[in-house]
C-alpha atoms as a PDB file:
ATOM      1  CA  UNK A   1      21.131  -9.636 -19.181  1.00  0.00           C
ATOM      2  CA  UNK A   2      17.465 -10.330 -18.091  1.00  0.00           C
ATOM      3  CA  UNK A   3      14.677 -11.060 -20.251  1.00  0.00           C
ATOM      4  CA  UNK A   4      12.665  -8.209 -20.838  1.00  0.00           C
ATOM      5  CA  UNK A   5       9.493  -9.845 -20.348  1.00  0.00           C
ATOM      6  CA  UNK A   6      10.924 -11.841 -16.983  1.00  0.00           C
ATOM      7  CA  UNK A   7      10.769  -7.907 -16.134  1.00  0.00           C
ATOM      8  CA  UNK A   8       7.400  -7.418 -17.336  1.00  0.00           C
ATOM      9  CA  UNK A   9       5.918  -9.895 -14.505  1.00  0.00           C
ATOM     10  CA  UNK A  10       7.458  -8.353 -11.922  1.00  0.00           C
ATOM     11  CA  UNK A  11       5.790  -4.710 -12.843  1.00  0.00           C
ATOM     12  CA  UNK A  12       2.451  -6.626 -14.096  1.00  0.00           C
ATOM     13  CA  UNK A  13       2.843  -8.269 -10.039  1.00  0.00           C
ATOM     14  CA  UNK A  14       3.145  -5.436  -8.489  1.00  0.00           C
ATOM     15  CA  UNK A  15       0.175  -3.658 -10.410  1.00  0.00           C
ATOM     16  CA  UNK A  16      -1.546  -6.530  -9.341  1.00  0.00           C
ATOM     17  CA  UNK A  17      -0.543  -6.307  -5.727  1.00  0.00           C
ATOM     18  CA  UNK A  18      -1.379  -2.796  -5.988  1.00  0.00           C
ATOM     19  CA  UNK A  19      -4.888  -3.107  -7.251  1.00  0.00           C
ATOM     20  CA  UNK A  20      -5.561  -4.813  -4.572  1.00  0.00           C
ATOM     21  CA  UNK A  21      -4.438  -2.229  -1.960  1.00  0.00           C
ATOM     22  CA  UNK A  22      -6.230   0.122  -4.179  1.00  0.00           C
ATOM     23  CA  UNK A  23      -9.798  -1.723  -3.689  1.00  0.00           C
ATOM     24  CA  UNK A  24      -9.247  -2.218   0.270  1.00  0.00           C
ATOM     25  CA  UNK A  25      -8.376   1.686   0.712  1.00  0.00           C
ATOM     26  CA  UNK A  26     -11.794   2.408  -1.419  1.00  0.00           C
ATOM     27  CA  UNK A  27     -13.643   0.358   0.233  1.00  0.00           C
ATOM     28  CA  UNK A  28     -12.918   1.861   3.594  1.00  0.00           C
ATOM     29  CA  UNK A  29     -13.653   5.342   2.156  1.00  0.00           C
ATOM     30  CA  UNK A  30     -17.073   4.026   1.013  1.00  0.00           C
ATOM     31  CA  UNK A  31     -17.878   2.756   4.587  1.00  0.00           C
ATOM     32  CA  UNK A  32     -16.671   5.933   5.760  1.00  0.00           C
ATOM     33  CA  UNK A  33     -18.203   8.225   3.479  1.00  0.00           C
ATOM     34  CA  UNK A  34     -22.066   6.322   4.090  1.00  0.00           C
ATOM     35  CA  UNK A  35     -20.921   6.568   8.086  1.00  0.00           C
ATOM     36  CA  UNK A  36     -23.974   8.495   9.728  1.00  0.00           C
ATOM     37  CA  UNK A  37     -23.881   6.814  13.279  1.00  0.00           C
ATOM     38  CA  UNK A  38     -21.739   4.785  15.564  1.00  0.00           C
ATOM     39  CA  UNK A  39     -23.679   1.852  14.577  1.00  0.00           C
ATOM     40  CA  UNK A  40     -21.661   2.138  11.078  1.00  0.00           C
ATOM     41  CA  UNK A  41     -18.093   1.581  13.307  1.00  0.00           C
ATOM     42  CA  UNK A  42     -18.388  -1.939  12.895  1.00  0.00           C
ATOM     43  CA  UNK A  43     -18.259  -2.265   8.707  1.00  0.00           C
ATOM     44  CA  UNK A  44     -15.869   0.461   8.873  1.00  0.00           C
ATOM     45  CA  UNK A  45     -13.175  -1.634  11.229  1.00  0.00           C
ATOM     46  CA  UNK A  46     -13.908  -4.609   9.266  1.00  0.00           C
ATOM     47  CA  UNK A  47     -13.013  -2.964   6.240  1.00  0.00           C
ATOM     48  CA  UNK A  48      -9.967  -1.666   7.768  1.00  0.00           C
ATOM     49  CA  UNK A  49      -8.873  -4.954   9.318  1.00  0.00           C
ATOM     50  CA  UNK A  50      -9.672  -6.389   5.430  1.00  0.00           C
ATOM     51  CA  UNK A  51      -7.178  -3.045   4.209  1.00  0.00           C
ATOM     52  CA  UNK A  52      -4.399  -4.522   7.113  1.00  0.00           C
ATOM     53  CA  UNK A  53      -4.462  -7.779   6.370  1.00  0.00           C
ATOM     54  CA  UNK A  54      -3.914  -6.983   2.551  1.00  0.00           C
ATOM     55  CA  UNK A  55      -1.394  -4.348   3.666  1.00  0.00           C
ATOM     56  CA  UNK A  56       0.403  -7.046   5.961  1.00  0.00           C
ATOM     57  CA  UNK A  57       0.376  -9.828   3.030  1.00  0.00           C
ATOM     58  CA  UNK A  58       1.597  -7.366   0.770  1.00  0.00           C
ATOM     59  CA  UNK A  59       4.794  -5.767   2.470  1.00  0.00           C
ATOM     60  CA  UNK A  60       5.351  -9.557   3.772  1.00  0.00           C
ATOM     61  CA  UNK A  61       5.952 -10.408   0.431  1.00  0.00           C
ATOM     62  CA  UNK A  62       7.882  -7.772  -0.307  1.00  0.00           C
ATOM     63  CA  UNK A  63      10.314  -8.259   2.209  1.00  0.00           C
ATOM     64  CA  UNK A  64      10.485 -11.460   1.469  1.00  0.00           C
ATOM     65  CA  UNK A  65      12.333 -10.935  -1.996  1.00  0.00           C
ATOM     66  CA  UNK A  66       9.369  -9.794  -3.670  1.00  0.00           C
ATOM     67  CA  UNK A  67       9.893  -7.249  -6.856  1.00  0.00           C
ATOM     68  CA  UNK A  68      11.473  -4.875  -4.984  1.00  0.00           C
ATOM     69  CA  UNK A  69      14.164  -6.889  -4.055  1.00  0.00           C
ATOM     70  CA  UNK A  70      14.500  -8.024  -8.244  1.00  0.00           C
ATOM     71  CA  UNK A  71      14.533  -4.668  -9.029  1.00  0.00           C
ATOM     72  CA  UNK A  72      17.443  -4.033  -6.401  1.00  0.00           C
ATOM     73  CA  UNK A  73      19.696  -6.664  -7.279  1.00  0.00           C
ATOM     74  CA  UNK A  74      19.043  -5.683 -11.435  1.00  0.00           C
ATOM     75  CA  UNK A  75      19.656  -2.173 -10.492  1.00  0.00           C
ATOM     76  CA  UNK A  76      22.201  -2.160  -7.374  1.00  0.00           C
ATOM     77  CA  UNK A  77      21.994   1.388  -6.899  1.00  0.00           C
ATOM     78  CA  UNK A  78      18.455   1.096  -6.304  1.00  0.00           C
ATOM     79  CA  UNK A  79      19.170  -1.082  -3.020  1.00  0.00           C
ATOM     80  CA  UNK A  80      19.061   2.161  -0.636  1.00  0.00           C
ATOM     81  CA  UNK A  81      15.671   3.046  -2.146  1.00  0.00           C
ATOM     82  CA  UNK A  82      14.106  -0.322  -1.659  1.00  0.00           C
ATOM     83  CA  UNK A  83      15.506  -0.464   2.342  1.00  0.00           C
ATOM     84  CA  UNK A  84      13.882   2.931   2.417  1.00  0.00           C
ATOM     85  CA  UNK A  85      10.551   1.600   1.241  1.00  0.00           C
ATOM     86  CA  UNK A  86      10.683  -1.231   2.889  1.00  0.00           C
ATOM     87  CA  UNK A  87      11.055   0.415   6.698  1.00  0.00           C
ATOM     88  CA  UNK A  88       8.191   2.282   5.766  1.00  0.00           C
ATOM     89  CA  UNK A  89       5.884  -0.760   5.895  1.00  0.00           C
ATOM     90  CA  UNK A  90       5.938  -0.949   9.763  1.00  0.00           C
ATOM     91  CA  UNK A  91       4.737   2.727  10.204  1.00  0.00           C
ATOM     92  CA  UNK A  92       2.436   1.904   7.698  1.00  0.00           C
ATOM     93  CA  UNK A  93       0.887  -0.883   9.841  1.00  0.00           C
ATOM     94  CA  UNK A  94       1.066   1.196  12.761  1.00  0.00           C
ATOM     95  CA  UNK A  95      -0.969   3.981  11.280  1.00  0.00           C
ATOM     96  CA  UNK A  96      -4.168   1.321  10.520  1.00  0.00           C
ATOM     97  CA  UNK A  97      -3.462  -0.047  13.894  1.00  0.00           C
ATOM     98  CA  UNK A  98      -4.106   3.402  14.864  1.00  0.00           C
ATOM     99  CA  UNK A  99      -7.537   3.996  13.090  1.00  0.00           C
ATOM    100  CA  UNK A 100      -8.798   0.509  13.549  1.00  0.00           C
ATOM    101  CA  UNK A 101      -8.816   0.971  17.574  1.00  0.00           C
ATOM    102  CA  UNK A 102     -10.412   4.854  16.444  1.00  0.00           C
ATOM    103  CA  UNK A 103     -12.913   2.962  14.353  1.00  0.00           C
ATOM    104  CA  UNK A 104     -15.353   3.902  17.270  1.00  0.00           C
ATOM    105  CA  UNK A 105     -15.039   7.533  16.554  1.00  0.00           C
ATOM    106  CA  UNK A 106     -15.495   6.910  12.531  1.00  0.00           C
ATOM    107  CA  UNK A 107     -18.101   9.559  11.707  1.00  0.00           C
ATOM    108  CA  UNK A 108     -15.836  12.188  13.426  1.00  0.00           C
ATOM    109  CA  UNK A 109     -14.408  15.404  10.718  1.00  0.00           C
ATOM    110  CA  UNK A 110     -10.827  14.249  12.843  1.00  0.00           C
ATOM    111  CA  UNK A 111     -11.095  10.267  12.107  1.00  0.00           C
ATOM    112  CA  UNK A 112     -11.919  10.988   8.415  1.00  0.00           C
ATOM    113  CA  UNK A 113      -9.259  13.303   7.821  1.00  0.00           C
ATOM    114  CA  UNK A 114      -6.516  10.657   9.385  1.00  0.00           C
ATOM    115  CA  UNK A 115      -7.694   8.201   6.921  1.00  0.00           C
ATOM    116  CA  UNK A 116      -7.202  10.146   4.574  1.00  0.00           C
ATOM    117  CA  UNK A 117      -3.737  11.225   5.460  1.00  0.00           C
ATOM    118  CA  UNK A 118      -2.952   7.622   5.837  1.00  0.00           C
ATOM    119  CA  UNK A 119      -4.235   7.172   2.174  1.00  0.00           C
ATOM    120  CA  UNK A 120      -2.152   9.659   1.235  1.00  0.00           C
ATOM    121  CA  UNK A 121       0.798   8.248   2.554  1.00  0.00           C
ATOM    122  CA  UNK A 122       0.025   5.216   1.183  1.00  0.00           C
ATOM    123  CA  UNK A 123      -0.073   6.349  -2.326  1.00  0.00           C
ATOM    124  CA  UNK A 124       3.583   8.037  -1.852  1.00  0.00           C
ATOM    125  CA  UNK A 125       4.574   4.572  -0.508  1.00  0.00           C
ATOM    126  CA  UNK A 126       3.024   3.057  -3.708  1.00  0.00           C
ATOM    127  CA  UNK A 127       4.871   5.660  -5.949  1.00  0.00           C
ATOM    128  CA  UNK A 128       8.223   5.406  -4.827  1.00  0.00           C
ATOM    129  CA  UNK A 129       7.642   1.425  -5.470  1.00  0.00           C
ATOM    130  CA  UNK A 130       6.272   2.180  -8.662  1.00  0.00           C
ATOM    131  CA  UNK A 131       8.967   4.733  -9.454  1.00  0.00           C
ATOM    132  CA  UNK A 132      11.698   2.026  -8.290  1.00  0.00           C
ATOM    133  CA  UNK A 133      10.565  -0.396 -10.760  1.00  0.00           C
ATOM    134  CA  UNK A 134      10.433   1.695 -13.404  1.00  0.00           C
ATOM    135  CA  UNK A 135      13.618   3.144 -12.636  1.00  0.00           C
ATOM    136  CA  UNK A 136      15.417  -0.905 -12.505  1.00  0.00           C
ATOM    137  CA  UNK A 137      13.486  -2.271 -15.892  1.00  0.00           C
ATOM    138  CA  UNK A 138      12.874   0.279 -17.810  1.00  0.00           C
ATOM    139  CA  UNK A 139       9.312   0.380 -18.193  1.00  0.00           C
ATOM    140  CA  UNK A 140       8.453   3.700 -18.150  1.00  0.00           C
ATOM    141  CA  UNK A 141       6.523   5.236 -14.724  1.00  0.00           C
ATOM    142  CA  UNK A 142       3.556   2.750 -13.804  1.00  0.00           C
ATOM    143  CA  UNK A 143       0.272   4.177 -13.310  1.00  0.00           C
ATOM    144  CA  UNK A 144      -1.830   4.205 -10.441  1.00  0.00           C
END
């Protein structure tokens, strides 16, 4: 049986982890909510390069026998879940591929609303890895 609080830092990591994702995805809002000319594009793809290369380092880890993978081999029913999250990270990539080559277009009514589907999309990713967790250790649903 595992130690409940050898559990605990796996959810407290991915909070962590997700925090971080969190803080990248509002900062890209914030450069593209004060966007008011293409001269803006430039802080908005840096910020978005900043949200892929936390993005990248996080599902890297991940894959790499991160919590997910804890939770799967705790929970062995949970393993179909955490391939299912896991092929999402690749879309995920794609789609800020996607909107950093836009970045250009940033002040656009279309641009803004892709971002925000992406960040959407995101936050489902986020909750199924949340709800995976919870669902292998017990802990109850994590917050966001």
């Amino acid at each position: 049986m595992r130690d409940l609080t050898e559990c605990q830092a796996f959810v407290d990591h991915l909070r962590g982890e997700h925090i971080r994702v969190h803080r990248a995805v509002s900062d890209v809002e914030a450069e593209i909510t004060g966007a008011v000319s293409p001269r803006d594009a430039p802080r908005i793809k840096a910020a978005l390069v900043k949200l892929r290369e936390t993005l990248s380092m996080h599902f890297a880890e991940e894959e790499e026998g991160g919590c997910l993978n804890e939770a799967a081999a705790f929970c062995p029913r949970l393993a179909p879940d955490v391939e299912v999250v896991e092929r999402e990270h690749t879309s995920l990539l794609k789609l800020v591929d996607h909107l950093i080559r836009r970045a250009e277009v940033c002040e656009t009514e279309d641009y803004v609303e892709s971002f925000r589907r992406f960040a959407k999309t995101l936050h489902a990713h986020e909750n199924s890895e949340n709800r995976i967790l919870s669902e292998a250790f017990g802990t109850g649903q994590l917050e966001d």
